[in-house]
Each structure stands twice: as structure tokens, then as C-alpha cells.
PDB file of N, CA and C in Angstrom:
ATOM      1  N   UNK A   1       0.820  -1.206   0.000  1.00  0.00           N
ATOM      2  CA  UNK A   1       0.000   0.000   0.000  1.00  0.00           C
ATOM      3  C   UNK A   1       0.856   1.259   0.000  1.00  0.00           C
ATOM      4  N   UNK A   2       2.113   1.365  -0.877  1.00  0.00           N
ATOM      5  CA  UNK A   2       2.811   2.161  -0.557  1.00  0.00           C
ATOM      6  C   UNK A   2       2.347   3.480  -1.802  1.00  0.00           C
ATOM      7  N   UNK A   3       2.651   4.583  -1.788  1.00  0.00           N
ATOM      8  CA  UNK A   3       1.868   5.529  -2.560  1.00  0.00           C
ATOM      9  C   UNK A   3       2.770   5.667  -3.810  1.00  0.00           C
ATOM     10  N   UNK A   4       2.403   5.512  -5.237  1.00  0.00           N
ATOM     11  CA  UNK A   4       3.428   5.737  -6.605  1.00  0.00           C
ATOM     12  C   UNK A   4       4.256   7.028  -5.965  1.00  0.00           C
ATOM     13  N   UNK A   5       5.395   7.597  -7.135  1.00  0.00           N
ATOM     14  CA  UNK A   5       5.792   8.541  -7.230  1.00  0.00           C
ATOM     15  C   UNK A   5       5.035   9.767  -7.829  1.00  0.00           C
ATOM     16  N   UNK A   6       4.058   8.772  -8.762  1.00  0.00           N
ATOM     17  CA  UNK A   6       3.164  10.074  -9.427  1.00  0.00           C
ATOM     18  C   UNK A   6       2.521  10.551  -8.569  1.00  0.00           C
ATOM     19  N   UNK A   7       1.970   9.359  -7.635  1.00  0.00           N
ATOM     20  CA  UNK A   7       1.266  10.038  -6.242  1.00  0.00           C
ATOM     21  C   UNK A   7       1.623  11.179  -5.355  1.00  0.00           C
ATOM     22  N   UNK A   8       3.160  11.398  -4.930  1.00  0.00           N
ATOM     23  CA  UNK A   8       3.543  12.014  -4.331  1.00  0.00           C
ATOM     24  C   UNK A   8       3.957  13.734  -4.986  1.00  0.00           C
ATOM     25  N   UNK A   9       3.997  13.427  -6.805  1.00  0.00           N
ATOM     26  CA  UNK A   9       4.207  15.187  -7.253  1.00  0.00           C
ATOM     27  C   UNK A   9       3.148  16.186  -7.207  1.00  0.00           C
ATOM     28  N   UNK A  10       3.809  17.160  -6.727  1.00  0.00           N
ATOM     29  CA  UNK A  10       2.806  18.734  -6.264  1.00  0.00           C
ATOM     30  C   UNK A  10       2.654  19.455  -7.934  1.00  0.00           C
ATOM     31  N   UNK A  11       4.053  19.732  -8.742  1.00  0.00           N
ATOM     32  CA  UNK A  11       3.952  20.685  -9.220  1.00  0.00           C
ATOM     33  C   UNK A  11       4.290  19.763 -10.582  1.00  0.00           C
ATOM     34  N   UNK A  12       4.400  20.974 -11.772  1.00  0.00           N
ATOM     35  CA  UNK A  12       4.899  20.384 -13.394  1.00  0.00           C
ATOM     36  C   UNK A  12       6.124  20.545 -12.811  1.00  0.00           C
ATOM     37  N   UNK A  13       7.004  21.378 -12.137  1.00  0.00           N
ATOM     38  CA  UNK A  13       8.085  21.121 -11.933  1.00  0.00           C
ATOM     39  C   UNK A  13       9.013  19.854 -11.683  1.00  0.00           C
ATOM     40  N   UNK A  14       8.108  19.528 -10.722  1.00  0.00           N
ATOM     41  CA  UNK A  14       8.522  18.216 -10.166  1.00  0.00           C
ATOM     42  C   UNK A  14       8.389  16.679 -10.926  1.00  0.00           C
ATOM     43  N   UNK A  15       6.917  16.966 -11.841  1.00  0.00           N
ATOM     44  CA  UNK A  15       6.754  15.603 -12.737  1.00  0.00           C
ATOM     45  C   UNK A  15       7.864  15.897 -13.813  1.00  0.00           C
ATOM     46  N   UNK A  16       8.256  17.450 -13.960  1.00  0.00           N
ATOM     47  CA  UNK A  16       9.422  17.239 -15.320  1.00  0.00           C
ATOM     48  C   UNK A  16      10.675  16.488 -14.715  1.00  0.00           C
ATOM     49  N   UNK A  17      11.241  16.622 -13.848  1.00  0.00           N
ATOM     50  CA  UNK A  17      12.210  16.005 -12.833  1.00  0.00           C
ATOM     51  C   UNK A  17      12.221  14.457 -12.945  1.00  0.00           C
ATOM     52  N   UNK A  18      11.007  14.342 -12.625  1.00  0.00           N
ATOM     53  CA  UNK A  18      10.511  12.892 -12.280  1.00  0.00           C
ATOM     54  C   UNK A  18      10.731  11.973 -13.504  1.00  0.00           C
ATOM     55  N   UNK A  19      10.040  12.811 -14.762  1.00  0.00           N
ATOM     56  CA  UNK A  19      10.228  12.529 -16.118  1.00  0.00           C
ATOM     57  C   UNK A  19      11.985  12.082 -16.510  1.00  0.00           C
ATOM     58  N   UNK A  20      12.975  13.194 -16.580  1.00  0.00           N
ATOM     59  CA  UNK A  20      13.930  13.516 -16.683  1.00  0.00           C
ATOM     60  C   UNK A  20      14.709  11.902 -16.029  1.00  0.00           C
ATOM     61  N   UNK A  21      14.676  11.971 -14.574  1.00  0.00           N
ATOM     62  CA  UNK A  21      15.191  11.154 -14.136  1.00  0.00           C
ATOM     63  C   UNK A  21      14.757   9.369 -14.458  1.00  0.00           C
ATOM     64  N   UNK A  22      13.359   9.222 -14.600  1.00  0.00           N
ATOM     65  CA  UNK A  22      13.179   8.322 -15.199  1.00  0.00           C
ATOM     66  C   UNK A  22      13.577   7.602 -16.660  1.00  0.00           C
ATOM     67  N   UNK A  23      13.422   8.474 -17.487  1.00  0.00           N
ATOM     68  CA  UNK A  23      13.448   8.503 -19.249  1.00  0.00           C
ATOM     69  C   UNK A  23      14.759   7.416 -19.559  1.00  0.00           C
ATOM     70  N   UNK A  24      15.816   7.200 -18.723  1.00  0.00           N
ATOM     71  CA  UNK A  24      16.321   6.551 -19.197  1.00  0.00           C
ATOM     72  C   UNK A  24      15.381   4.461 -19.261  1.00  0.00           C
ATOM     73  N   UNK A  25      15.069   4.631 -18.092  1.00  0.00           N
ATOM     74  CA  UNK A  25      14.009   3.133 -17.862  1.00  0.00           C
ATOM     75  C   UNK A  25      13.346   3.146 -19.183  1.00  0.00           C
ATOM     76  N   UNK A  26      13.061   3.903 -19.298  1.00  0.00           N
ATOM     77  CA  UNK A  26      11.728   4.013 -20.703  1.00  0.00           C
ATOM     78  C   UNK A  26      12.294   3.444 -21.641  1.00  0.00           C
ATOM     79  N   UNK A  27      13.535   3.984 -22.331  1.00  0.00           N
ATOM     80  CA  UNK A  27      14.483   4.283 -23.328  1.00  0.00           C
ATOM     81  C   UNK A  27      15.007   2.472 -23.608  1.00  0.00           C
ATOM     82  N   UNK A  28      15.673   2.488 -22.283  1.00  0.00           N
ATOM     83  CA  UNK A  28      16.231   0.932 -22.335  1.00  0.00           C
ATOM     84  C   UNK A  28      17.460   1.134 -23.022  1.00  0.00           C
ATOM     85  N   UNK A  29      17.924   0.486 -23.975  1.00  0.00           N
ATOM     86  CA  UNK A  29      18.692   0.331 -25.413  1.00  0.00           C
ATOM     87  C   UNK A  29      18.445   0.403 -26.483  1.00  0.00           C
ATOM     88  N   UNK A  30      17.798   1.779 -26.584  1.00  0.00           N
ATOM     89  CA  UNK A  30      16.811   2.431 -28.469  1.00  0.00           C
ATOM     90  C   UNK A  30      17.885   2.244 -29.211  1.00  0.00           C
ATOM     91  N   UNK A  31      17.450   1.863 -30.402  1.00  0.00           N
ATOM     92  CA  UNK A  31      18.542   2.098 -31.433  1.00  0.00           C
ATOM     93  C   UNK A  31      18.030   3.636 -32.485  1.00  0.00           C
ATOM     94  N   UNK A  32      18.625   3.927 -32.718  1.00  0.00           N
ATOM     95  CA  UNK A  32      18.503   5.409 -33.621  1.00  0.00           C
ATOM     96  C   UNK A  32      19.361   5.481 -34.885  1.00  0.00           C
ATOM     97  N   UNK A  33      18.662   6.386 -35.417  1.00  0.00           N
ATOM     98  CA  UNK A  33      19.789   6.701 -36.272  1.00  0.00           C
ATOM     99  C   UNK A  33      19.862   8.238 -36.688  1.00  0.00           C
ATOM    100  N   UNK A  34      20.171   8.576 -37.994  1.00  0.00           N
ATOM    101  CA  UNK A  34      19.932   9.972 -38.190  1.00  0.00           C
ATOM    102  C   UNK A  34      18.949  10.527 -38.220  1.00  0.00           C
ATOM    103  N   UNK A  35      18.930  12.161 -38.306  1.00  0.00           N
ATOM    104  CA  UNK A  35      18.001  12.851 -38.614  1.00  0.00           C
ATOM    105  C   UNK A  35      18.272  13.126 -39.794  1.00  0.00           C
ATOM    106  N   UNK A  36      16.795  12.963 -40.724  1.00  0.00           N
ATOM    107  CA  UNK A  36      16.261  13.618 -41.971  1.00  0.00           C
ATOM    108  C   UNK A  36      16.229  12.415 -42.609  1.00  0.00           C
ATOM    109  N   UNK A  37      15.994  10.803 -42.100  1.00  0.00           N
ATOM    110  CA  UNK A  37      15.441  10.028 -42.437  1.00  0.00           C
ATOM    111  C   UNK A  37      14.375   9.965 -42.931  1.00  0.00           C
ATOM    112  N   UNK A  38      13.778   9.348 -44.389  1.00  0.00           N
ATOM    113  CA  UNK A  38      12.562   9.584 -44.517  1.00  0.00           C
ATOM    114  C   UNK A  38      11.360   8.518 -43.538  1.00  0.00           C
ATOM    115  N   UNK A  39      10.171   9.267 -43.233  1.00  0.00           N
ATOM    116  CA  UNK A  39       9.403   8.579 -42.313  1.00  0.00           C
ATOM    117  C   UNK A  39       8.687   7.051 -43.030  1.00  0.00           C
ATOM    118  N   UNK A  40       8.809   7.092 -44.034  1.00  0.00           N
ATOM    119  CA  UNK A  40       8.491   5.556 -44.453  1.00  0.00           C
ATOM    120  C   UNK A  40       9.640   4.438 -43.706  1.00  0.00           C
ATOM    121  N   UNK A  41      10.817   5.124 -43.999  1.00  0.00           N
ATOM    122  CA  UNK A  41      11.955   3.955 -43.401  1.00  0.00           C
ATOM    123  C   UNK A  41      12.167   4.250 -42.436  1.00  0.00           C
ATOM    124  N   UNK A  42      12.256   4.967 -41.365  1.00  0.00           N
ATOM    125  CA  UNK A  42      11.496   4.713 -40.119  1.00  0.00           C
ATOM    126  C   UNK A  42      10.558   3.936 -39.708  1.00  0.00           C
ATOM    127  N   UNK A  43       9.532   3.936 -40.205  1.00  0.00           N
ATOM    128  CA  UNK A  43       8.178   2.732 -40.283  1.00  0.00           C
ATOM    129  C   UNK A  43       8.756   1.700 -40.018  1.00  0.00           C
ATOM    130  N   UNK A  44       9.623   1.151 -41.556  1.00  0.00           N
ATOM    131  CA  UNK A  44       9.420  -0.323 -42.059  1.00  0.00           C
ATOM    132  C   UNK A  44      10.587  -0.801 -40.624  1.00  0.00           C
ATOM    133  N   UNK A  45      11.710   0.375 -40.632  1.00  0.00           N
ATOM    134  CA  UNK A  45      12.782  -0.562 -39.518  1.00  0.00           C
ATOM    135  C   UNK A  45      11.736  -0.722 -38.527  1.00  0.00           C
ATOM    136  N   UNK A  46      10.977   0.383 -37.674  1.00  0.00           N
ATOM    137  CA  UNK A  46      10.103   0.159 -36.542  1.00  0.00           C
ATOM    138  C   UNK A  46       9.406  -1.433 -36.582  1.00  0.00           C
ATOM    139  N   UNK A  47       9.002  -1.359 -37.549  1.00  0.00           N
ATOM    140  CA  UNK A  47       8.178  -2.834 -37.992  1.00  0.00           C
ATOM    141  C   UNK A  47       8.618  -3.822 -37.811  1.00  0.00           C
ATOM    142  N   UNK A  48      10.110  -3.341 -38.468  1.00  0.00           N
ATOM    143  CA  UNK A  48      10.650  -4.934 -38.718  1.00  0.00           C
ATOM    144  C   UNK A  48      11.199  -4.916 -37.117  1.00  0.00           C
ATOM    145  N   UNK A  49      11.941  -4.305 -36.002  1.00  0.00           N
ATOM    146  CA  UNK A  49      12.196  -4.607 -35.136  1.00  0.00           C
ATOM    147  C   UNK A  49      10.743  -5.206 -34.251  1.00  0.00           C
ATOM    148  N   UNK A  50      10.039  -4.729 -34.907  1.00  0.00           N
ATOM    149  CA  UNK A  50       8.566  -5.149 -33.531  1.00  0.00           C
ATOM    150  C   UNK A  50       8.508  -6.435 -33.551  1.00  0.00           C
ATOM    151  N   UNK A  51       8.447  -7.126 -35.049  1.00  0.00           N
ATOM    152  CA  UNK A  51       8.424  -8.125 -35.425  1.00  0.00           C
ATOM    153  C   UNK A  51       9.754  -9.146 -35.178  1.00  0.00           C
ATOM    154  N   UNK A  52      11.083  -8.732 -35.082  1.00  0.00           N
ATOM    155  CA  UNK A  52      12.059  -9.481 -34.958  1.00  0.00           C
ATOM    156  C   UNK A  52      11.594 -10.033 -33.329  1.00  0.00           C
ATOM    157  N   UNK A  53      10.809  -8.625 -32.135  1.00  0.00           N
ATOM    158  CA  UNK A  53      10.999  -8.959 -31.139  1.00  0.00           C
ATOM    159  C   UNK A  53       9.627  -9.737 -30.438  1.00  0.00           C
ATOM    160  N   UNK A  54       8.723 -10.270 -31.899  1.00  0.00           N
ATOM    161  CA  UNK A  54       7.986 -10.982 -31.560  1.00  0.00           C
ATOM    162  C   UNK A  54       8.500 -13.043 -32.350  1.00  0.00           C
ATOM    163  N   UNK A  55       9.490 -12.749 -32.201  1.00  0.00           N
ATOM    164  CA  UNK A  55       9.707 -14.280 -33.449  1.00  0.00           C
ATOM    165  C   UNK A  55       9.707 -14.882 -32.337  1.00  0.00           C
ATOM    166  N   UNK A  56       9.274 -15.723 -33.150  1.00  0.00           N
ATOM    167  CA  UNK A  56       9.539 -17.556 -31.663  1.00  0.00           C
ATOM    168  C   UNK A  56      11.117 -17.648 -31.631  1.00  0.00           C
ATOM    169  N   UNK A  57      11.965 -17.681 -32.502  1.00  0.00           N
ATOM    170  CA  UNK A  57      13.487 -18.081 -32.638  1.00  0.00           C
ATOM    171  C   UNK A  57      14.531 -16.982 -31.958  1.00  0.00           C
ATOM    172  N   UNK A  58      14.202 -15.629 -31.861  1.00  0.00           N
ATOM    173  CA  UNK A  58      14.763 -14.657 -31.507  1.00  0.00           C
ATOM    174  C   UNK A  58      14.295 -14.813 -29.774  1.00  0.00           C
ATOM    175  N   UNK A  59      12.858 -14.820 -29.508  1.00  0.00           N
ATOM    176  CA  UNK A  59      12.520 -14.839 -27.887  1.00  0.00           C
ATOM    177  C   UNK A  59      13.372 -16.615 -27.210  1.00  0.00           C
ATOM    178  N   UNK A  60      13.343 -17.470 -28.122  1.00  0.00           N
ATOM    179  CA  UNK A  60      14.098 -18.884 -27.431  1.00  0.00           C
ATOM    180  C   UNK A  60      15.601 -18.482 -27.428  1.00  0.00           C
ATOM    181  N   UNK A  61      16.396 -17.982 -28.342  1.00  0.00           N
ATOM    182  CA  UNK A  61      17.523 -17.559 -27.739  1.00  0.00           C
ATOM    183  C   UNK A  61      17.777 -16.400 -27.045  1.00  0.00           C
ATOM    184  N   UNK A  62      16.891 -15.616 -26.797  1.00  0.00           N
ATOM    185  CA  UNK A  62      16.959 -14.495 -25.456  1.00  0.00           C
ATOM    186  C   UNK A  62      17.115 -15.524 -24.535  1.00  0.00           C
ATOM    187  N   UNK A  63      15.936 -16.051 -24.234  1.00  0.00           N
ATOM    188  CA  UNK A  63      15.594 -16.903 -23.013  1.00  0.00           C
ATOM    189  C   UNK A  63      17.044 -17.850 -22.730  1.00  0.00           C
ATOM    190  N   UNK A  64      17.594 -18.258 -23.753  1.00  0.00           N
ATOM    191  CA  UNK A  64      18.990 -19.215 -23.046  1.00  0.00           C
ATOM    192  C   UNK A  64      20.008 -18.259 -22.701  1.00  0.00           C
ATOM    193  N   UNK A  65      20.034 -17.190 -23.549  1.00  0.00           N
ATOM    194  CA  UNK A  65      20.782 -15.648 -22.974  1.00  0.00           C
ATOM    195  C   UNK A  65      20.327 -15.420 -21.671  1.00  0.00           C
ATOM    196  N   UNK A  66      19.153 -15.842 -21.217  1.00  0.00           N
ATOM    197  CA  UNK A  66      18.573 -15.159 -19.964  1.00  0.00           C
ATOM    198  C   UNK A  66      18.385 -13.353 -20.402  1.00  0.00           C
ATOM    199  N   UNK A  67      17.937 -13.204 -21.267  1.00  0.00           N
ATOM    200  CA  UNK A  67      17.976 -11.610 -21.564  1.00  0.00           C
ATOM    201  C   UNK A  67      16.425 -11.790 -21.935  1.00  0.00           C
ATOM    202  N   UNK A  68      16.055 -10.393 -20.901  1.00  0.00           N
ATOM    203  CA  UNK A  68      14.566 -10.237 -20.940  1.00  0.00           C
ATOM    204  C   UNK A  68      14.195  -9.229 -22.252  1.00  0.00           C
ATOM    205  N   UNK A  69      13.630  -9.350 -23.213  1.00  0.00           N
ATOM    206  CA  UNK A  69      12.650  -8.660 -23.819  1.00  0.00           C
ATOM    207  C   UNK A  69      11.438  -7.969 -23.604  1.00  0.00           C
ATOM    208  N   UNK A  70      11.263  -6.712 -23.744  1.00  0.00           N
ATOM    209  CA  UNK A  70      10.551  -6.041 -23.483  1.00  0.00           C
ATOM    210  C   UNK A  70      10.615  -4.779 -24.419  1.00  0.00           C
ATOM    211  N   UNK A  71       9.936  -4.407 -25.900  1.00  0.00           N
ATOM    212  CA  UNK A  71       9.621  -3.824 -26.426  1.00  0.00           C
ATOM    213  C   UNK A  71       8.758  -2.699 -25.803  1.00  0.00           C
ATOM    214  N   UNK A  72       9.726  -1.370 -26.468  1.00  0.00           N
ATOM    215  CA  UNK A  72       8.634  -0.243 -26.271  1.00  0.00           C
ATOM    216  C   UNK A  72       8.708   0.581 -27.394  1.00  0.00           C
ATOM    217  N   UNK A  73       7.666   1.088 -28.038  1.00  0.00           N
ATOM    218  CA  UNK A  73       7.197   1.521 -29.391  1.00  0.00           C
ATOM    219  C   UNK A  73       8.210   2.529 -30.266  1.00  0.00           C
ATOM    220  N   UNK A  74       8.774   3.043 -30.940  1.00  0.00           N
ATOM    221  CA  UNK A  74       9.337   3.681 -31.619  1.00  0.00           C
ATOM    222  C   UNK A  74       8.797   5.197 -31.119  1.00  0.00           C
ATOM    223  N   UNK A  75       7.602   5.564 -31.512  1.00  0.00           N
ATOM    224  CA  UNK A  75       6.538   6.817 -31.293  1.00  0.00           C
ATOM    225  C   UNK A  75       6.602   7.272 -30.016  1.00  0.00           C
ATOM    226  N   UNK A  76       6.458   5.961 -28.889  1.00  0.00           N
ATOM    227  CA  UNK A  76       6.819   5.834 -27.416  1.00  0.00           C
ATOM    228  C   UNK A  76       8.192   6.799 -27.062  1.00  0.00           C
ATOM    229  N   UNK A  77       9.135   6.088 -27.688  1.00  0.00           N
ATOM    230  CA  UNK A  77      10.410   6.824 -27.326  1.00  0.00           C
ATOM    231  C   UNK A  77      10.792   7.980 -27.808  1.00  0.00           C
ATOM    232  N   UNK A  78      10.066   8.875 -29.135  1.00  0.00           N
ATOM    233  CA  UNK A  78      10.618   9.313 -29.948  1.00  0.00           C
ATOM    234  C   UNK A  78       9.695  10.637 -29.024  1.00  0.00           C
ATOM    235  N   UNK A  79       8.703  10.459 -28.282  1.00  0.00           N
ATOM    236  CA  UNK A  79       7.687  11.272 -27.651  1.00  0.00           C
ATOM    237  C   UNK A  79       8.474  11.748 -26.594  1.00  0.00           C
ATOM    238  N   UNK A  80       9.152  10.370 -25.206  1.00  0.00           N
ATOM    239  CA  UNK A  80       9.749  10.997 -24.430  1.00  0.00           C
ATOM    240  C   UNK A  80      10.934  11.713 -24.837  1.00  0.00           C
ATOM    241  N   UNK A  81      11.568  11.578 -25.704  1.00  0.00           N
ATOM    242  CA  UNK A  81      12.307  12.432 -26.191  1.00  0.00           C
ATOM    243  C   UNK A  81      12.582  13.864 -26.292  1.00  0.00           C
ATOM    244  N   UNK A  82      11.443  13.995 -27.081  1.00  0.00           N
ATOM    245  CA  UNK A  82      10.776  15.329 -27.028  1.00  0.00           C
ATOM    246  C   UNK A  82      10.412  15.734 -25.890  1.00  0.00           C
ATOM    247  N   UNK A  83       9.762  15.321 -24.839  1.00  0.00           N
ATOM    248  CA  UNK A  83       9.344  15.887 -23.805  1.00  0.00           C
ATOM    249  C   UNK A  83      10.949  16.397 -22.889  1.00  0.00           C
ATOM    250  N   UNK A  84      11.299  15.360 -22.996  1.00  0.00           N
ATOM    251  CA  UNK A  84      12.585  15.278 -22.384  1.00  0.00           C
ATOM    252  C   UNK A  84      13.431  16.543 -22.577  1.00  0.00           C
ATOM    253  N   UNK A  85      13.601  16.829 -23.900  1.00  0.00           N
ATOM    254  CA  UNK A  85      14.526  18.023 -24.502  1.00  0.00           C
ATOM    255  C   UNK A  85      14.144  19.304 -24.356  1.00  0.00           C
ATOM    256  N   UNK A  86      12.442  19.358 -24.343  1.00  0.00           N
ATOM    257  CA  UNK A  86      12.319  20.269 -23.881  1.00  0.00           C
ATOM    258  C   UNK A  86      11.700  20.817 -22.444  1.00  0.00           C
ATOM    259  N   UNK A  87      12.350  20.110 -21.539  1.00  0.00           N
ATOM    260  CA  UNK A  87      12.355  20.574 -20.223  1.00  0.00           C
ATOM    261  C   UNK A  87      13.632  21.678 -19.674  1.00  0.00           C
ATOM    262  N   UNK A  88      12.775  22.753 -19.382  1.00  0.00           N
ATOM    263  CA  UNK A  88      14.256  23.600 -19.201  1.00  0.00           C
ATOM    264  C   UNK A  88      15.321  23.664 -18.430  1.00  0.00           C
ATOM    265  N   UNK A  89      16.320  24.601 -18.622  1.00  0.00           N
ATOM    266  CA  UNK A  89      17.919  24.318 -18.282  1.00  0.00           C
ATOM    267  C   UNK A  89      17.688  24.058 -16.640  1.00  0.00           C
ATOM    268  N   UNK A  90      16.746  25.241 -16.032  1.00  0.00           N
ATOM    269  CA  UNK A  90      16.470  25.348 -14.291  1.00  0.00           C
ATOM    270  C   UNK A  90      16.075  24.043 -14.285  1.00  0.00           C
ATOM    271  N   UNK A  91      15.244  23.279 -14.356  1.00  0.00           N
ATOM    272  CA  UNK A  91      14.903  22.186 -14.006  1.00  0.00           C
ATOM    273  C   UNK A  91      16.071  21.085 -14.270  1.00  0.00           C
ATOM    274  N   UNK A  92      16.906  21.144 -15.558  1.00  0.00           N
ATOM    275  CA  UNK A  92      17.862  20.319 -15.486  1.00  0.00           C
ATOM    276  C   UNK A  92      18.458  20.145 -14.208  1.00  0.00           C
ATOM    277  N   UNK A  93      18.920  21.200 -14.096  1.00  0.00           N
ATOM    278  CA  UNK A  93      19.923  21.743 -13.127  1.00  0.00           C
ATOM    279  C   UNK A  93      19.245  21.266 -11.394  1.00  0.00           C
ATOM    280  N   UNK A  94      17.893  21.783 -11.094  1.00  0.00           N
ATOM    281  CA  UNK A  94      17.482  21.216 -10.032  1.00  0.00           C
ATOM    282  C   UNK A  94      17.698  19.293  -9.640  1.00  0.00           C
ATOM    283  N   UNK A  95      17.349  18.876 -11.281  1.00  0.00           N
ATOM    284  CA  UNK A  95      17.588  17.135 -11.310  1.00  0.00           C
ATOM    285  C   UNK A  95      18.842  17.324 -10.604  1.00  0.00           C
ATOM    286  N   UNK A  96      20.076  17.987 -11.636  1.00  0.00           N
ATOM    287  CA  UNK A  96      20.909  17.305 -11.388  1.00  0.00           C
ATOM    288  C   UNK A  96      21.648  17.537 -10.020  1.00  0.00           C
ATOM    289  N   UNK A  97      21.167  18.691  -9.286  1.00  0.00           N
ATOM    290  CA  UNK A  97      21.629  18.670  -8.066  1.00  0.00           C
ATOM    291  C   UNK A  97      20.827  17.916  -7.082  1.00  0.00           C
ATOM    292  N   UNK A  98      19.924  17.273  -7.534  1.00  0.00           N
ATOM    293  CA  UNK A  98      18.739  16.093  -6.522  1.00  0.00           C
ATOM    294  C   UNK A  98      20.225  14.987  -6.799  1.00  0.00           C
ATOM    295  N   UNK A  99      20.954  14.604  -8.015  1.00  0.00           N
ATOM    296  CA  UNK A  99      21.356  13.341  -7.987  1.00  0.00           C
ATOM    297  C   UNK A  99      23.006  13.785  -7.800  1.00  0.00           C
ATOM    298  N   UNK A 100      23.036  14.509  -7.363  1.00  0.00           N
ATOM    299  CA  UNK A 100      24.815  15.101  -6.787  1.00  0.00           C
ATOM    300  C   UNK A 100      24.636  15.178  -5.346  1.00  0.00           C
ATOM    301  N   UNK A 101      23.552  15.306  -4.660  1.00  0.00           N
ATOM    302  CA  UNK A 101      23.502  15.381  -3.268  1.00  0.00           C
ATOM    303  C   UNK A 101      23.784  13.917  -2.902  1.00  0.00           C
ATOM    304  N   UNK A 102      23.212  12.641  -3.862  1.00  0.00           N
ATOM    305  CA  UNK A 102      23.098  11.643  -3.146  1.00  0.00           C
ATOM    306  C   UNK A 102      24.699  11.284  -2.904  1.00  0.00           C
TER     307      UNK A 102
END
């Protein structure tokens, strides 16, 4: 019965923080590439990774890897991103002195 973190934010200040410090969990190991890619091939790689990370042959050798799979959407990441970048410098700066105190 313990209360989320979302539970506990007062202000936008604080969920941008919250955001900030989280985003890497979200992120995981994205693969990227350039900018000014056209958005069709964006698509098809998105696709084809969704699909690589649904194969029966790719999830049985995770599993003897012991490496967990867990897909999160292209659009997903490409969103926190954005949110991410544009949170401003003061708030950076508040994060990063929350994670220099520890």
C-alpha cells in the first residue's frame, strides 16, 4: 500500500524532474539513427524490429541468454524524447543537483 511517485508530485516542476530522471528506464537500449530520415523507413525498420521482437526463434535464444525482452514503441520513445529536450535548463539543473547530493 505504498503511494506511486506520481502520487507524491505537487507541481509540473517536479513531474518534469521525475520525467527527466526516469526517461532513461523508458528508453532501455533504443537504437537510432539519423536525422532527416525519410518517415516511411522509419516505419518499415520500426516494424521490422517489432516483429524481430515478436519471433519464436529470436525470444528462445533471449531466453537461453537469460535476456529479458521487453519492447517499447518507436513513437513511445521518440515522444519521451521530445518531452525530455524540452524541459528547461532550471529544471535540469534542479535534477541534477537532486542526484549530486546523493
Amino acid at each position: 500500500h505504498l503511494p506511486l511517485v506520481s502520487d507524491l508530485i505537487k507541481s509540473d516542476a517536479e513531474r518534469a524532474i521525475i520525467e527527466l530522471l526516469l526517461a532513461e528506464q523508458l528508453a532501455g537500449r533504443p537504437i537510432l539513427t539519423s536525422p532527416g530520415v525519410p518517415a516511411e523507413r522509419v516505419a518499415f525498420m520500426r516494424q521490422a524490429l517489432e516483429g524481430m521482437a515478436k519471433d519464436i526463434g529470436f525470444l528462445d535464444e533471449a531466453r537461453k541468454l537469460n535476456l529479458d525482452i521487453e519492447i517499447v514503441q518507436g513513437a513511445d520513445i521518440a515522444n519521451m524524447i521530445e518531452r525530455v529536450y524540452a524541459i528547461s535548463p532550471e529544471i535540469v539543473d534542479r535534477a541534477r543537483q537532486m542526484i549530486n547530493a546523493q
